[in-house]
Protein backbone atom coordinates (compact mmCIF):
# COMPACT_ATOMS: atom_id res chain seq x y z
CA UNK A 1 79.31 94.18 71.18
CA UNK A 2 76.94 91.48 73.47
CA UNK A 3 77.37 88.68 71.31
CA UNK A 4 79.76 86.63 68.52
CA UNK A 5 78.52 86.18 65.32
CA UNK A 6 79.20 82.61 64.16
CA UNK A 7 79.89 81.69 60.53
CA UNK A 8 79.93 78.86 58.35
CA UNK A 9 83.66 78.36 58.71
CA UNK A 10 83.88 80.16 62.78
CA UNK A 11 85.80 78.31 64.87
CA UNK A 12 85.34 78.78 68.65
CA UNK A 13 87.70 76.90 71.51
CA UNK A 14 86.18 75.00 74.66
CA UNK A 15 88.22 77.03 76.94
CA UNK A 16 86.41 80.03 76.22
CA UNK A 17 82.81 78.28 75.10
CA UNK A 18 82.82 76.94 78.53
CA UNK A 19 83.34 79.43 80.53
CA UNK A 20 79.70 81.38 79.70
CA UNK A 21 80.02 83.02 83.04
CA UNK A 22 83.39 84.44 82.49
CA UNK A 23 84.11 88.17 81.99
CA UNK A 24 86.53 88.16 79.56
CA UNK A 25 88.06 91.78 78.68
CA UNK A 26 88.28 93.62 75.24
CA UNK A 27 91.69 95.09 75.23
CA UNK A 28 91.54 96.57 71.60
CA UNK A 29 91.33 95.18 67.63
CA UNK A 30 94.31 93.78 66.51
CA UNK A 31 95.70 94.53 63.16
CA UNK A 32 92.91 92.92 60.76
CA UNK A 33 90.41 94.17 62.85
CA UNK A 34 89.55 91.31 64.94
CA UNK A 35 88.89 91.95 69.11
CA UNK A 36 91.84 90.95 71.49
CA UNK A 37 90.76 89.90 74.76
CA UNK A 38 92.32 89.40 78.21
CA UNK A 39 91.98 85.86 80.13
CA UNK A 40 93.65 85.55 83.33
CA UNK A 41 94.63 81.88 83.98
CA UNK A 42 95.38 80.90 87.64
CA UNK A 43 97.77 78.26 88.59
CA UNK A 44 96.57 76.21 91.54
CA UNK A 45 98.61 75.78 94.41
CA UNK A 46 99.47 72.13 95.48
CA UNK A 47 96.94 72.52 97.61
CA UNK A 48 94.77 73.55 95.29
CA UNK A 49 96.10 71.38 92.27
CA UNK A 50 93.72 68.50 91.28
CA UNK A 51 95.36 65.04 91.21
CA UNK A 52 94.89 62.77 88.20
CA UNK A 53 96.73 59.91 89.04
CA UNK A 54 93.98 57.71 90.46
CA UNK A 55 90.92 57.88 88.75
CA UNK A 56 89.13 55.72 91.04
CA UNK A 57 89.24 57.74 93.95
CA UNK A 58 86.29 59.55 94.67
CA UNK A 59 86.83 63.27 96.03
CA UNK A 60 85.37 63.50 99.51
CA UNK A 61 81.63 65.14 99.53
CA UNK A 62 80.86 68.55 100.44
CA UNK A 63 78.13 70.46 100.78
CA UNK A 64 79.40 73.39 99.13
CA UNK A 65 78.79 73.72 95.46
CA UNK A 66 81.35 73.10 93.03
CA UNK A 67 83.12 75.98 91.49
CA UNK A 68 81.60 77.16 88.34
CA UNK A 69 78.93 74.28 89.29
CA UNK A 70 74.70 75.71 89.69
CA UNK A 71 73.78 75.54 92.99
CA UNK A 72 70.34 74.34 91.48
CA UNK A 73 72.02 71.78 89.62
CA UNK A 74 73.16 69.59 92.73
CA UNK A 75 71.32 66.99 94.16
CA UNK A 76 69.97 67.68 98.25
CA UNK A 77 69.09 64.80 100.77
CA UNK A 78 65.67 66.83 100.64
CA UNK A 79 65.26 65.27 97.14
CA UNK A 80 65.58 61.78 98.07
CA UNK A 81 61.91 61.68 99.93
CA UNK A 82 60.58 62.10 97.27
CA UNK A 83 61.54 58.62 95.98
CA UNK A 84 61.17 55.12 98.47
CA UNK A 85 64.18 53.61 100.08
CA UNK A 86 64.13 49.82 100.39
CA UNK A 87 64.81 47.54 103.02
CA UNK A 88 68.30 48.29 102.80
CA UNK A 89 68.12 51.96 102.97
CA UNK A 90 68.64 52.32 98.73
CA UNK A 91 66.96 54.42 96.97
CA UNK A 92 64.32 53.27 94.44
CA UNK A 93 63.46 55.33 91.58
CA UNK A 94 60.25 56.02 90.12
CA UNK A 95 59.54 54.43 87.18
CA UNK A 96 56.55 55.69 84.78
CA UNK A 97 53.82 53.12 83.54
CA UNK A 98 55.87 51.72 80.44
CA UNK A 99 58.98 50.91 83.32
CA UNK A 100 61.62 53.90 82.33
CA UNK A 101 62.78 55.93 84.81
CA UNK A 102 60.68 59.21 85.16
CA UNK A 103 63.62 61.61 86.34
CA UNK A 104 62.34 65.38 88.02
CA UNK A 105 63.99 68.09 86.23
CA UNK A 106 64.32 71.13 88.64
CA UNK A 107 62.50 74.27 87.10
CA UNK A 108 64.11 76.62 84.69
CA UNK A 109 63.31 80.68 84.22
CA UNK A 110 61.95 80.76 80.85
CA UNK A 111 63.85 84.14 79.23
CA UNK A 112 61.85 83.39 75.59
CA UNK A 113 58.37 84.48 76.42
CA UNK A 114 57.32 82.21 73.28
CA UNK A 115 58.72 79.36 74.74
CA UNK A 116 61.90 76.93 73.79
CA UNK A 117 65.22 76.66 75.05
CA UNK A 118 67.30 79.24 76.99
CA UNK A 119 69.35 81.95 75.78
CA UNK A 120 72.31 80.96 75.56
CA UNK A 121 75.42 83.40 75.50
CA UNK A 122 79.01 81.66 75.00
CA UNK A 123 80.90 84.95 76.09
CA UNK A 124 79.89 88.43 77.70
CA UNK A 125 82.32 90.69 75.73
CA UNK A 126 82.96 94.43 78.49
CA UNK A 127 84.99 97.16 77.25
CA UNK A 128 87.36 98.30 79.75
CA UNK A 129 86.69 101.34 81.72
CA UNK A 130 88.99 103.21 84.44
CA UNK A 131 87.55 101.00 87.71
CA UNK A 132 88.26 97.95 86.09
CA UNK A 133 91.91 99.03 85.10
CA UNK A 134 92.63 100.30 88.18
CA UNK A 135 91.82 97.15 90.17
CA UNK A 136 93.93 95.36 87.69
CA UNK A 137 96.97 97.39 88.06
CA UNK A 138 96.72 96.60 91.71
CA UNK A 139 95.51 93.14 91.75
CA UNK A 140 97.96 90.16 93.14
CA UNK A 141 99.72 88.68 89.64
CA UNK A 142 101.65 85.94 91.57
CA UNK A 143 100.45 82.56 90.24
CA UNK A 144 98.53 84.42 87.81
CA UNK A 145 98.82 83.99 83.44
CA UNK A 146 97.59 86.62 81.68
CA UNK A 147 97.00 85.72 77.78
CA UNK A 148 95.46 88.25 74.77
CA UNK A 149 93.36 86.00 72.47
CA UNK A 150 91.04 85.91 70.19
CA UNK A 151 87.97 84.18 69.58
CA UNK A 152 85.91 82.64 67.11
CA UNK A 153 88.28 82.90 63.97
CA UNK A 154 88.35 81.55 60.98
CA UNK A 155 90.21 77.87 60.79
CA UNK A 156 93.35 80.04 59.76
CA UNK A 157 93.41 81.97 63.16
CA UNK A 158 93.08 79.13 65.23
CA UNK A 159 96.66 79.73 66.99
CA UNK A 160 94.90 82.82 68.27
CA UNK A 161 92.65 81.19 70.89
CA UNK A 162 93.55 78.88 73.45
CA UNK A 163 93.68 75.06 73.16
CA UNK A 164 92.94 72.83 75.74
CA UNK A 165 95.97 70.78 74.41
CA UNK A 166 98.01 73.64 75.78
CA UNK A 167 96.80 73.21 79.21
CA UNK A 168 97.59 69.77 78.90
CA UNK A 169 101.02 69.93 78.32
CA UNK A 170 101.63 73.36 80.46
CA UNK A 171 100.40 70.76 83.27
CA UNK A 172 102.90 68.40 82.26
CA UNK A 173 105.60 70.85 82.39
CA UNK A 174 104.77 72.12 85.87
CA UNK A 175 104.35 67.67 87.13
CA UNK A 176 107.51 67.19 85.61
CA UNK A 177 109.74 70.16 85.79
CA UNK A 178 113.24 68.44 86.12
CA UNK A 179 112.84 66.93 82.63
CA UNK A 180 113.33 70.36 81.19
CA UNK A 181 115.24 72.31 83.81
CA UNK A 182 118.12 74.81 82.32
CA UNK A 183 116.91 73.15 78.77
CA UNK A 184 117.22 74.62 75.48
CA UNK A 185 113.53 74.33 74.28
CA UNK A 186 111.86 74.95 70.93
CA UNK A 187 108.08 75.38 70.38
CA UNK A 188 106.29 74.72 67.15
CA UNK A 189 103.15 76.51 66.52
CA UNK A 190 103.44 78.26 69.95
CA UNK A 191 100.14 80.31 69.02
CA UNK A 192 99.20 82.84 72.01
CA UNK A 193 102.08 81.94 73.50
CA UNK A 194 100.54 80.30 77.15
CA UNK A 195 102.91 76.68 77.01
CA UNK A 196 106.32 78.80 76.53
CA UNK A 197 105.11 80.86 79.30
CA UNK A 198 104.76 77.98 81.15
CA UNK A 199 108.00 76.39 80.15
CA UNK A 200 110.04 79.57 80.64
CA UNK A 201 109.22 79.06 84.27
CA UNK A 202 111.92 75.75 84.29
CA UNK A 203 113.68 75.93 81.07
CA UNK A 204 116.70 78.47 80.25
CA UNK A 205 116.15 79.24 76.95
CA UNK A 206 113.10 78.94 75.07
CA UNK A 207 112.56 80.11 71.35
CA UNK A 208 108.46 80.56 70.88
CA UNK A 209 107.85 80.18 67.05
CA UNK A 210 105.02 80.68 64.74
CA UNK A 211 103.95 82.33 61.52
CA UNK A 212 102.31 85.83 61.10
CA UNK A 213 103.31 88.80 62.00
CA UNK A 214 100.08 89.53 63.69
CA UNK A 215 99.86 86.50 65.40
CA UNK A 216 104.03 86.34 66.44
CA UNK A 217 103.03 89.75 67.79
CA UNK A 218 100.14 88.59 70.03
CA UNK A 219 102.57 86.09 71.32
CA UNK A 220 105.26 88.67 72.10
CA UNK A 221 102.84 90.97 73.93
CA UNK A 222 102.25 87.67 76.08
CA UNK A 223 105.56 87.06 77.09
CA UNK A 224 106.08 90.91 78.21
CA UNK A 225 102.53 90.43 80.17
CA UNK A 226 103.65 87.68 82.04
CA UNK A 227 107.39 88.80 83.10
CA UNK A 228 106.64 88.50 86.76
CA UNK A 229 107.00 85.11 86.46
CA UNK A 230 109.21 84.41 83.97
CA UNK A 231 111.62 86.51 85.22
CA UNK A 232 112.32 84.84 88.76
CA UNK A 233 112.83 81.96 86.80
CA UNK A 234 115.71 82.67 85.20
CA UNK A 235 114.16 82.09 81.74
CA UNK A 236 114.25 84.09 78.58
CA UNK A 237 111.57 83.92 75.43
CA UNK A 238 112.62 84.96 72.27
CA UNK A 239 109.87 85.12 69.37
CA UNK A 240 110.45 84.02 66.37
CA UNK A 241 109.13 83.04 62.97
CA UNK A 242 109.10 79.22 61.86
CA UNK A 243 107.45 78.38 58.69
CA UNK A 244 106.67 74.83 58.62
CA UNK A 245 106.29 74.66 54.93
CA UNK A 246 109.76 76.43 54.41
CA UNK A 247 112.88 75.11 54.68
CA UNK A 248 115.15 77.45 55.62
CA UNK A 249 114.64 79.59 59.03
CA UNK A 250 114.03 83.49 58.72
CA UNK A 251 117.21 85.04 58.64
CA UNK A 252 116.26 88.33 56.75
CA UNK A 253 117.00 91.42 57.84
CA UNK A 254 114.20 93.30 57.26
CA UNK A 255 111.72 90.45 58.96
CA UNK A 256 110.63 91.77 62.66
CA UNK A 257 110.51 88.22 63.74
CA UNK A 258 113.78 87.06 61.96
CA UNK A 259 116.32 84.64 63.37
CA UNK A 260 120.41 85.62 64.02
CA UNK A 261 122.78 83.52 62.75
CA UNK A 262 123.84 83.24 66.47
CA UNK A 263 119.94 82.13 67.33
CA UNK A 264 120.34 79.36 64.76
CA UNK A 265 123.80 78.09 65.79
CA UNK A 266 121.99 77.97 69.20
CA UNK A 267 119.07 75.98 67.95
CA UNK A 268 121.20 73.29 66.10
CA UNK A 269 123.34 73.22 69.09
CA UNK A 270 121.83 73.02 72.19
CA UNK A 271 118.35 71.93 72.01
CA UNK A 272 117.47 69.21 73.60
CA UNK A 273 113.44 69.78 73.85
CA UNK A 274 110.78 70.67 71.18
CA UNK A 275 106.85 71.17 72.52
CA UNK A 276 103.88 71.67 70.15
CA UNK A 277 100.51 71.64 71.76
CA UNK A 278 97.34 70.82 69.95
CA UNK A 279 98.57 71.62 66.41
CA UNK A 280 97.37 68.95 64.13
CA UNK A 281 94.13 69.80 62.60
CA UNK A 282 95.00 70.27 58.98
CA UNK A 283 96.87 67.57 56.99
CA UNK A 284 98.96 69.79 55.20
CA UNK A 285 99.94 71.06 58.17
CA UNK A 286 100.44 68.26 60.02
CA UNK A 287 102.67 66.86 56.94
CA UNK A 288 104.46 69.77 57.50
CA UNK A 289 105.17 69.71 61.05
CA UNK A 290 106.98 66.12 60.70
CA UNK A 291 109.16 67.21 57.76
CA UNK A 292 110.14 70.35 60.22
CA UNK A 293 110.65 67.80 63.07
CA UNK A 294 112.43 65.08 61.24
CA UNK A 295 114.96 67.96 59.25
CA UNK A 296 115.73 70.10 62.92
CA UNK A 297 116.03 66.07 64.28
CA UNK A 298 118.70 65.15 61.98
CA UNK A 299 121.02 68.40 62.04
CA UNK A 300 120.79 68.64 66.08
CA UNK A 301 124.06 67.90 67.60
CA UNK A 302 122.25 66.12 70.80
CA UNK A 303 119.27 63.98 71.09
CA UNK A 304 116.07 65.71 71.51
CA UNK A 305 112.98 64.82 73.36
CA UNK A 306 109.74 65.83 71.46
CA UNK A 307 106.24 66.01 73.49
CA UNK A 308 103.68 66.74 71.53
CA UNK A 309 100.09 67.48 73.01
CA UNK A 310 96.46 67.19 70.96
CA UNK A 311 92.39 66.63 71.23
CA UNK A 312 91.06 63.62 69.60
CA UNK A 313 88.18 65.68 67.74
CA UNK A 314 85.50 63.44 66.55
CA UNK A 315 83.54 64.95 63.52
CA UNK A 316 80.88 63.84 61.42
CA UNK A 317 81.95 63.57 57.63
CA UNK A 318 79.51 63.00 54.31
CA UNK A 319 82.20 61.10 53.00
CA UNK A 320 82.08 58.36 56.06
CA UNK A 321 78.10 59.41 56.46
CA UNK A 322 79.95 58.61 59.85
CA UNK A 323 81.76 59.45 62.94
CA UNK A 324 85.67 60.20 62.56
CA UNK A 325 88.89 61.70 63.54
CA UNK A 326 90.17 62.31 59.77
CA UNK A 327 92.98 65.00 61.26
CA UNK A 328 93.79 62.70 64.33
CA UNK A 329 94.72 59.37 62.06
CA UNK A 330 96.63 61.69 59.58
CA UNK A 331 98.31 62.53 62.71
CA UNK A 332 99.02 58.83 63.60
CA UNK A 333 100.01 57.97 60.62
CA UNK A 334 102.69 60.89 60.80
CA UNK A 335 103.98 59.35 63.89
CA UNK A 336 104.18 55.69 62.41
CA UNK A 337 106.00 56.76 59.02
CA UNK A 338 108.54 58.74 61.44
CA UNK A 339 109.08 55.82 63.50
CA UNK A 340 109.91 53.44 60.47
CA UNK A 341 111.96 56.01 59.31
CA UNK A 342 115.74 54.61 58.47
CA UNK A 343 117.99 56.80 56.55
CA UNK A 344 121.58 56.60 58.77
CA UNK A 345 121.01 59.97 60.07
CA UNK A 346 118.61 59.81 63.06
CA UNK A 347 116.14 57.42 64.68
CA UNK A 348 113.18 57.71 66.01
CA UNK A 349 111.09 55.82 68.87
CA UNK A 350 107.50 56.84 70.04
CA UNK A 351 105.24 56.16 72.70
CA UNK A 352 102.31 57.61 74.49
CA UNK A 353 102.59 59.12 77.87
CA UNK A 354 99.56 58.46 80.34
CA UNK A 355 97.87 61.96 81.13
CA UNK A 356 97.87 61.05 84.98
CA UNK A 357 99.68 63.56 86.45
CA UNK A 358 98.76 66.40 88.22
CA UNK A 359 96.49 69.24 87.08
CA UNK A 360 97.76 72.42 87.95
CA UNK A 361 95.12 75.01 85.80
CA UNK A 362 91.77 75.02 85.98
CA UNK A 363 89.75 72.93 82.59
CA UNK A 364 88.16 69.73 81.42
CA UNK A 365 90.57 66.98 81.26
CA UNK A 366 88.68 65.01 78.78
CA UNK A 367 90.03 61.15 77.72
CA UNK A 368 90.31 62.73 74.24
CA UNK A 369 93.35 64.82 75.34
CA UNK A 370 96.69 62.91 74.40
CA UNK A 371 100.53 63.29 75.13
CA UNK A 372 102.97 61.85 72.98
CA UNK A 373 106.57 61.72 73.10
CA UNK A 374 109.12 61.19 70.26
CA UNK A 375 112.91 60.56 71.22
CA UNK A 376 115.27 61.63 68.56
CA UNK A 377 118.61 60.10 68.71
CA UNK A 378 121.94 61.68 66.32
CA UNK A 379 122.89 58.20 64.42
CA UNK A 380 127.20 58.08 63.93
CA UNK A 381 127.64 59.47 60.37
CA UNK A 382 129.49 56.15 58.11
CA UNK A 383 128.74 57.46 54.53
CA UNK A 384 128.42 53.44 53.80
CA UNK A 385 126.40 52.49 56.39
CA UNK A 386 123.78 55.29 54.83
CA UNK A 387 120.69 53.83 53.37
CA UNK A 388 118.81 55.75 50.62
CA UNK A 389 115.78 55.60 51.95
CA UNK A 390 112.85 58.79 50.88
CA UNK A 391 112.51 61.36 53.31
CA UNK A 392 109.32 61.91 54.92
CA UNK A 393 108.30 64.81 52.26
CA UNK A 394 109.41 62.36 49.40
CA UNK A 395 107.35 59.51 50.90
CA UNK A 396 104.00 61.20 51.44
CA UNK A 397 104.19 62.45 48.00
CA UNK A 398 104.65 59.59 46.41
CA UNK A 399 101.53 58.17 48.55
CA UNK A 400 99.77 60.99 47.23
């Protein structure tokens, strides 16, 4: 298997689309059949770590290249006599005979011997073989995340891959970590699992909750994978399902992924933190997470912080014959009605967080990535003082 066969409705993450370089690992198929692959994610060191908070500052120049950066693709003081310097020691550019700027592309190895672009390979799938095993058994795991994934799945797989709004708030976790020290923390459409990882480096006890038994085991595999560093935490994961368009949690027996009536008392108790990272991308969906936020919200004993991570992903529609981000304004709209909401039971404020802090894994940080946090606060139960006032459910159905 050398390449990924893309489909009408194949959806393929940045994380792995831009890494082309990147030997990713074929573990096995997973229970429909699709390959599960192994990513190791490396969390910088603060020396290492790459710091956000002024954009202005320039990093100093080297002339080493950039990791995952050509060699051929940076610029050499060698290049600059070929254009005229001023009085002033700038450099002028040439400009052709209609006045544009004629720019010198460097050279490229033609692979198509009938001409046209590159080849162009988003992944190099490898089977694993004994060598390669064996220098992973014995490899240095400290600082190390080790995820099974899939890629390019169907829209209704999508929790399989990796997000770069997880990275996003797994950075957030690791800038702030005091926030959610010895917490109580719940995560919504947790996918392969990498942000409770994260989290169960700080927090005490964090539930990691999906749907799919396939996909809730993926996640569980995760969690064992990546016990050397959850475990000197202090931290424990427990999997479980959450169905966002039910209303009652799992409690059946015969479910794998089932709640205990202990695990539930625990929930409505002592949470005081709910994460979801990059999860809005279907408006039935999203409808759905808000009901599941605003019902846990108003039965929690204690007021809960919710962050909530996401890309702002642009598409071109038929139906604007334009540019738009459909799935992000269903999102803010979600936000707004949740805000307004006023029924005597809970309240909610909003506000976005700026995504300057520091950046401890290695990806794109691109001004489309977003943080928002939503402050849940228990309101004093007065049966008169109760306004009847529609629920969220209630109110996007009757906009519908």
């Amino acid at each position: 298997m050398d390449h990924i066969t893309f489909h009408h409705d194949t959806v393929l993450s940045d994380v792995h689309m831009l890494q082309p370089n990147a030997s990713h690992l074929m573990t096995r198929l997973n229970s429909v059949g699709q390959p599960v692959f192994l990513t190791k994610f490396r969390i910088l060191s603060d020396g290492e770590k790459q710091d956000n908070s002024d954009p202005g500052t320039e990093a100093e120049p080297s002339d080493e290249p950039r990791e995952g950066v050509d060699k051929d693709t940076q610029v050499t003081s060698s290049q600059v006599t070929d254009e005229e310097e001023d009085g002033a020691g700038n450099v002028k550019p040439f400009l052709d005979v209609d006045g544009d700027l004629d720019i010198k592309h460097r050279p490229r190895n033609n692979h198509n011997e009938g001409g046209g672009r590159d080849l162009v390979c988003p992944v190099i799938l490898k089977h694993s073989d004994s060598a390669l095993e064996e220098e992973d058994e014995t490899s240095d795991d400290e600082g190390i995340i080790k995820i099974e994934h899939t890629m390019a799945t169907t829209l209704e797989d999508v929790g399989k891959q990796v997000w770069l709004g997880a990275f996003l708030l797994a950075d957030f976790i690791l800038s702030k970590p005091h926030i959610f020290r010895g917490a109580t923390v719940l995560e919504l459409g947790a996918g392969t699992g990498l942000t409770s990882i994260v989290m169960a480096t700080v927090a005490k006890m964090l539930y990691c909750t999906d749907v799919g038994e396939d996909l809730l085991s993926m996640c569980r595999k995760n969690v064992t994978l990546n016990q050397h560093i959850i475990e000197p935490a202090g931290g424990e994961v427990r999997v479980r399902q959450l169905d966002w368009l039910q209303y009652d949690l799992c409690t059946d027996a015969d479910m794998e992924f089932r709640w205990t009536e202990e695990e539930v008392a625990d929930l409505y108790d002592n949470t005081k933190i709910i994460i979801a990272a990059d999860v809005c991308y279907d408006d039935d969906l999203t409808d759905g997470l808000f009901r599941t936020l605003y019902r846990l919200c108003s039965n929690f004993r204690q007021t809960c912080t919710i962050f909530i991570s996401l890309e702002k992903r642009m598409n071109f529609t038929l139906r604007h014959m334009d540019v738009s981000c459909d799935a992000y304004n269903h999102f803010s709209h979600c936000l707004s009605q949740l805000e307004e909401q006023v029924d005597g039971r809970c309240s909610f404020t909003v506000e976005q967080l700026p995504s300057d802090f520091a950046q401890f894994l290695l990806y794109e940080r691109i001004e489309q990535l977003e943080l928002w946090k939503v402050t849940a606060t228990p309101l004093p139960v007065d049966a008169h003082a109760v306004k009847s006032a529609p629920t969220p459910k209630d109110t996007e159905q009757n906009s519908s």
